[in-house]
N, C-alpha and C. Protein backbone atom coordinates (compact mmCIF):
# COMPACT_ATOMS: atom_id res chain seq x y z
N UNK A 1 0.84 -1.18 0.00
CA UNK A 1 0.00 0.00 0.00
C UNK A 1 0.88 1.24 0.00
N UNK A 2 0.14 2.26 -0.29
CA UNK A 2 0.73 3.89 -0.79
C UNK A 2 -0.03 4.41 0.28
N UNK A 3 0.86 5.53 1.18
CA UNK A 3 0.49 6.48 1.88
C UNK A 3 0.49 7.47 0.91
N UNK A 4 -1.02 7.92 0.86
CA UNK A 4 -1.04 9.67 0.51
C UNK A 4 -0.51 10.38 1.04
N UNK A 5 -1.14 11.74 0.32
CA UNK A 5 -0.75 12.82 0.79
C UNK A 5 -1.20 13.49 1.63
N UNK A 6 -1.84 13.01 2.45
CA UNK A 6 -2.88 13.26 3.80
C UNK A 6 -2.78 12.12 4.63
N UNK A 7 -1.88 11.29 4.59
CA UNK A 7 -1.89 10.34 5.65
C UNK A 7 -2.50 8.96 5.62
N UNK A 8 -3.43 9.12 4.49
CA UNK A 8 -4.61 8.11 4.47
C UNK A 8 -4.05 6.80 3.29
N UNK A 9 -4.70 5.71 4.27
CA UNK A 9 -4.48 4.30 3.54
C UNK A 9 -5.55 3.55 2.90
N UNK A 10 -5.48 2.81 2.08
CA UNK A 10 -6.97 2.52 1.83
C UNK A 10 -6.60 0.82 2.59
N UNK A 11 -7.80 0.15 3.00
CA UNK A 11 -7.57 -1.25 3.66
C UNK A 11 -8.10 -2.17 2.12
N UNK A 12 -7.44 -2.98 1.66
CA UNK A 12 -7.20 -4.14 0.57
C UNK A 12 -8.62 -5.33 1.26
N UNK A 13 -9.30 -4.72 0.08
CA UNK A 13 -10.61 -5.60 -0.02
C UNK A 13 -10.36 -7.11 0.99
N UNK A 14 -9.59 -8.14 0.86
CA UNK A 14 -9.45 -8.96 1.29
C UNK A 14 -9.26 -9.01 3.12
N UNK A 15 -8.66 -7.81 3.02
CA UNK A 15 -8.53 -7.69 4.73
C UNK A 15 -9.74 -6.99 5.25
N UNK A 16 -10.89 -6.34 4.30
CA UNK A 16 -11.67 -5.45 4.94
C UNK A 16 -12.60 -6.37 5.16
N UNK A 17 -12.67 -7.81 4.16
CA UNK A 17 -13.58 -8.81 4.13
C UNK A 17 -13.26 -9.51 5.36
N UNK A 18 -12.45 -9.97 5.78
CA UNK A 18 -11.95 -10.67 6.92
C UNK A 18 -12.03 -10.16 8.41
N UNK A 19 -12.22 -8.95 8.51
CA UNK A 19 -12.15 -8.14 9.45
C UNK A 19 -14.14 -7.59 9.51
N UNK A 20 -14.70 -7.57 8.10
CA UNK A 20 -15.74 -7.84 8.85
C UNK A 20 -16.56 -6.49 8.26
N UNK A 21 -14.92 -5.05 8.16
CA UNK A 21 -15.31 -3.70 7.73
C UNK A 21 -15.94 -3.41 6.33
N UNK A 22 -16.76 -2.75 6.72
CA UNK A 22 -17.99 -2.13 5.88
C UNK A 22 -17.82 -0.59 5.68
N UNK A 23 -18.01 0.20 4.40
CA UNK A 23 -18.43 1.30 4.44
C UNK A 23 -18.94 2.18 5.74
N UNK A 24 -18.92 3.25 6.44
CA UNK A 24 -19.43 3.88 7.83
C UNK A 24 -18.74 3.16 9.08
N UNK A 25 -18.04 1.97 8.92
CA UNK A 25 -17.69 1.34 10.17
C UNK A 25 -16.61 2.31 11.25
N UNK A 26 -16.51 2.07 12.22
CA UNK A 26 -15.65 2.25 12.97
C UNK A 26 -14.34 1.68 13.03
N UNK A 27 -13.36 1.76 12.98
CA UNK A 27 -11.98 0.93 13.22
C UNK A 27 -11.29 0.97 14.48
N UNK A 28 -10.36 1.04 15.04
CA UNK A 28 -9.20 1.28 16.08
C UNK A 28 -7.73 0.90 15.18
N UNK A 29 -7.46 2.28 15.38
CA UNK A 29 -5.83 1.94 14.88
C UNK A 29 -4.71 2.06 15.37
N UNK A 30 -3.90 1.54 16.01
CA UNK A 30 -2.70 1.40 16.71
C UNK A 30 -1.30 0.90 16.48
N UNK A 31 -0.46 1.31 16.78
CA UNK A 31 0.96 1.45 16.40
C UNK A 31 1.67 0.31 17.62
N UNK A 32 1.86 -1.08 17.52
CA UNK A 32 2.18 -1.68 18.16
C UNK A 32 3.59 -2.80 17.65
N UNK A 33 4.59 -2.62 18.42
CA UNK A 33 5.86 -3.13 18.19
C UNK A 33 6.19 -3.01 17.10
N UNK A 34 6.30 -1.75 16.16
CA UNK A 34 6.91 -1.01 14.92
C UNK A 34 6.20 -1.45 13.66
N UNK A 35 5.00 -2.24 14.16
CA UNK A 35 3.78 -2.30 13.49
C UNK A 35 2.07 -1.79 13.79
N UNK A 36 1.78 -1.49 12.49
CA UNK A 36 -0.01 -0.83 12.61
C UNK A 36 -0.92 -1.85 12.51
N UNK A 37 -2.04 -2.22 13.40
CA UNK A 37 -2.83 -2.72 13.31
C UNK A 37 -4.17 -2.21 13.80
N UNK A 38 -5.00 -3.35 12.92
CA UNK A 38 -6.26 -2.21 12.77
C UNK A 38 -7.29 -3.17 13.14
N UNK A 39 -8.24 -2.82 13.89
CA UNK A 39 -9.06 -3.92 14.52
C UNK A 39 -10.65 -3.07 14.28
N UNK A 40 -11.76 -3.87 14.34
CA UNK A 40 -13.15 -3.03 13.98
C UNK A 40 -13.82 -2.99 15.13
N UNK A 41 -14.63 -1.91 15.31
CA UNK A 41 -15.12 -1.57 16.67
C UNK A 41 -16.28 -1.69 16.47
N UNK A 42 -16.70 -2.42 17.69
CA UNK A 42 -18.31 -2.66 17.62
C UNK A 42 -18.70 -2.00 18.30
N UNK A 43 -20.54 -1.55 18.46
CA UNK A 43 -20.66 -0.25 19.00
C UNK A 43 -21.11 -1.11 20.08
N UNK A 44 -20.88 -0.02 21.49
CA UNK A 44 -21.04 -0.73 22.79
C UNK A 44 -22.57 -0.69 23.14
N UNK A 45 -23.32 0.43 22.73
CA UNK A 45 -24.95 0.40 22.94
C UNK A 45 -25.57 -0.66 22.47
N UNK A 46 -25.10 -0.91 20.85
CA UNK A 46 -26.06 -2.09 20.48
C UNK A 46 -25.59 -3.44 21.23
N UNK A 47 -24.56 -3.62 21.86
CA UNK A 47 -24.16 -5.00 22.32
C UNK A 47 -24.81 -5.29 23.74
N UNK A 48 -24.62 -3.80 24.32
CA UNK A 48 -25.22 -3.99 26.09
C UNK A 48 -26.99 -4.71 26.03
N UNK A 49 -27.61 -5.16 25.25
CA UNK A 49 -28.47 -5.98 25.32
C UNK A 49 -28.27 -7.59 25.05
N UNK A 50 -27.08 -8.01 24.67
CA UNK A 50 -26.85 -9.49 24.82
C UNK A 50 -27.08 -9.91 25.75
N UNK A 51 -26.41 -9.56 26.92
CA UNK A 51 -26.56 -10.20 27.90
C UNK A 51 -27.60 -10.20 28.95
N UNK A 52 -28.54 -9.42 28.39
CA UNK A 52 -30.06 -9.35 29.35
C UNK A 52 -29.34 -7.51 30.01
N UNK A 53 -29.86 -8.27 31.25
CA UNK A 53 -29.59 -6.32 32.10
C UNK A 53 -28.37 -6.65 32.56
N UNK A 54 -27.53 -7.65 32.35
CA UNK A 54 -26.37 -6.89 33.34
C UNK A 54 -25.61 -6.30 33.35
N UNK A 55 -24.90 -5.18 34.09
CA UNK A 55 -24.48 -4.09 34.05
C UNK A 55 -23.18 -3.90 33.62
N UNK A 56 -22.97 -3.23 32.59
CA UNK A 56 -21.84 -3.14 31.63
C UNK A 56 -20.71 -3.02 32.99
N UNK A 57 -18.94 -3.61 32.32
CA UNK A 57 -18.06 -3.57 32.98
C UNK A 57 -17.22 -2.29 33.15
N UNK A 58 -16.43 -2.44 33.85
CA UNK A 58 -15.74 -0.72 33.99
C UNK A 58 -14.91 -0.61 32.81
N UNK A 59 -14.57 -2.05 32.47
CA UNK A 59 -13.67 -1.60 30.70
C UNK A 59 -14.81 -1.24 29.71
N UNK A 60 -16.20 -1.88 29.40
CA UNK A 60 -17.03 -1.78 28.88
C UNK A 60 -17.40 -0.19 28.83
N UNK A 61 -17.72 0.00 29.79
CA UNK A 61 -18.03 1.77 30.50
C UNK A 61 -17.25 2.82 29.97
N UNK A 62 -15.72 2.17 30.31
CA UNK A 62 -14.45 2.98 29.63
C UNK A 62 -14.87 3.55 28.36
N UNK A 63 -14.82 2.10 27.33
CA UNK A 63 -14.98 1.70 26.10
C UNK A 63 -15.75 3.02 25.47
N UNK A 64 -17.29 2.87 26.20
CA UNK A 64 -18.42 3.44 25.38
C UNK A 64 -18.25 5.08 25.36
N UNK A 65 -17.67 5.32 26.88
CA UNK A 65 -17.54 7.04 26.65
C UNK A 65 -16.66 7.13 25.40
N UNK A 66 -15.26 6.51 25.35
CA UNK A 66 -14.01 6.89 24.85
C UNK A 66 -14.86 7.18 23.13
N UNK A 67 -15.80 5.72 23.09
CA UNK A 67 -16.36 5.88 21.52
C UNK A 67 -17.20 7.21 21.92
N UNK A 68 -18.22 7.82 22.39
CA UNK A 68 -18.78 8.51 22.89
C UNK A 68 -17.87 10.33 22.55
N UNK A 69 -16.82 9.98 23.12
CA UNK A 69 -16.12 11.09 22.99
C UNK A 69 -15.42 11.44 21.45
N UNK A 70 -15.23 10.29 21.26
CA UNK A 70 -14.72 9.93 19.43
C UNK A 70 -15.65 10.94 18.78
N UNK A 71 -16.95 10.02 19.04
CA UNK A 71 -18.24 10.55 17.87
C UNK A 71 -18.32 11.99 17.71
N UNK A 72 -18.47 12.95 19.39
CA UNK A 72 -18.59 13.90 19.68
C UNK A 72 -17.53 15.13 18.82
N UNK A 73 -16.20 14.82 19.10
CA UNK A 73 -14.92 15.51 18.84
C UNK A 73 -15.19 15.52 16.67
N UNK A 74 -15.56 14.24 16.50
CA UNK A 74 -16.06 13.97 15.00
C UNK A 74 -17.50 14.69 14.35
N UNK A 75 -18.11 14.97 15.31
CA UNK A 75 -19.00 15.49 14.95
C UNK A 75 -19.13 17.22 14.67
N UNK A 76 -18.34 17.59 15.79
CA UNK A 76 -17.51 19.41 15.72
C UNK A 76 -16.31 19.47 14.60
N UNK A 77 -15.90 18.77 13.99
CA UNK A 77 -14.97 18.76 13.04
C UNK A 77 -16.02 19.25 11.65
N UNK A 78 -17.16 18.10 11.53
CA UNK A 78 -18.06 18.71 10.38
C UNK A 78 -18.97 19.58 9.97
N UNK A 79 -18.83 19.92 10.89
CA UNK A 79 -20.18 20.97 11.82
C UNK A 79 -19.27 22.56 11.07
């Protein structure tokens, strides 16, 4: 793959298939041991009903603001 001129990569059909990513999705991207990896984020609202009522975990909790704060900070960018 080619880094533009803005930073941006495109993800190779085969890995976007495997990973699950769709058009609008969410990702996580991270820089780990002098490699990038890219993992897909599921949204934490629609999941907190699997398990009936019980009460999301403190990583769970973490999780949803951090996306929460994502969306927010993303949303004043287009605005």
């Amino acid at each position: 793959m080619k880094v533009g001129s803005k930073g941006q990569i495109v993800i190779p059909q085969r890995v976007r298939e495997e990973l699950g990513v769709r058009p609008g999705d969410r990702v996580s991207v991270r820089a780990e041991g002098g490699e990038v990896r890219v993992r897909r984020l599921t949204d934490a609202k629609a999941l907190r009903g699997l398990l009936g009522h019980a009460p999301m975990t403190d990583l769970e909790a973490a999780h949803a603001e951090e996306v929460e704060l994502e969306e927010r900070k993303a949303g004043r960018r287009s605005e």
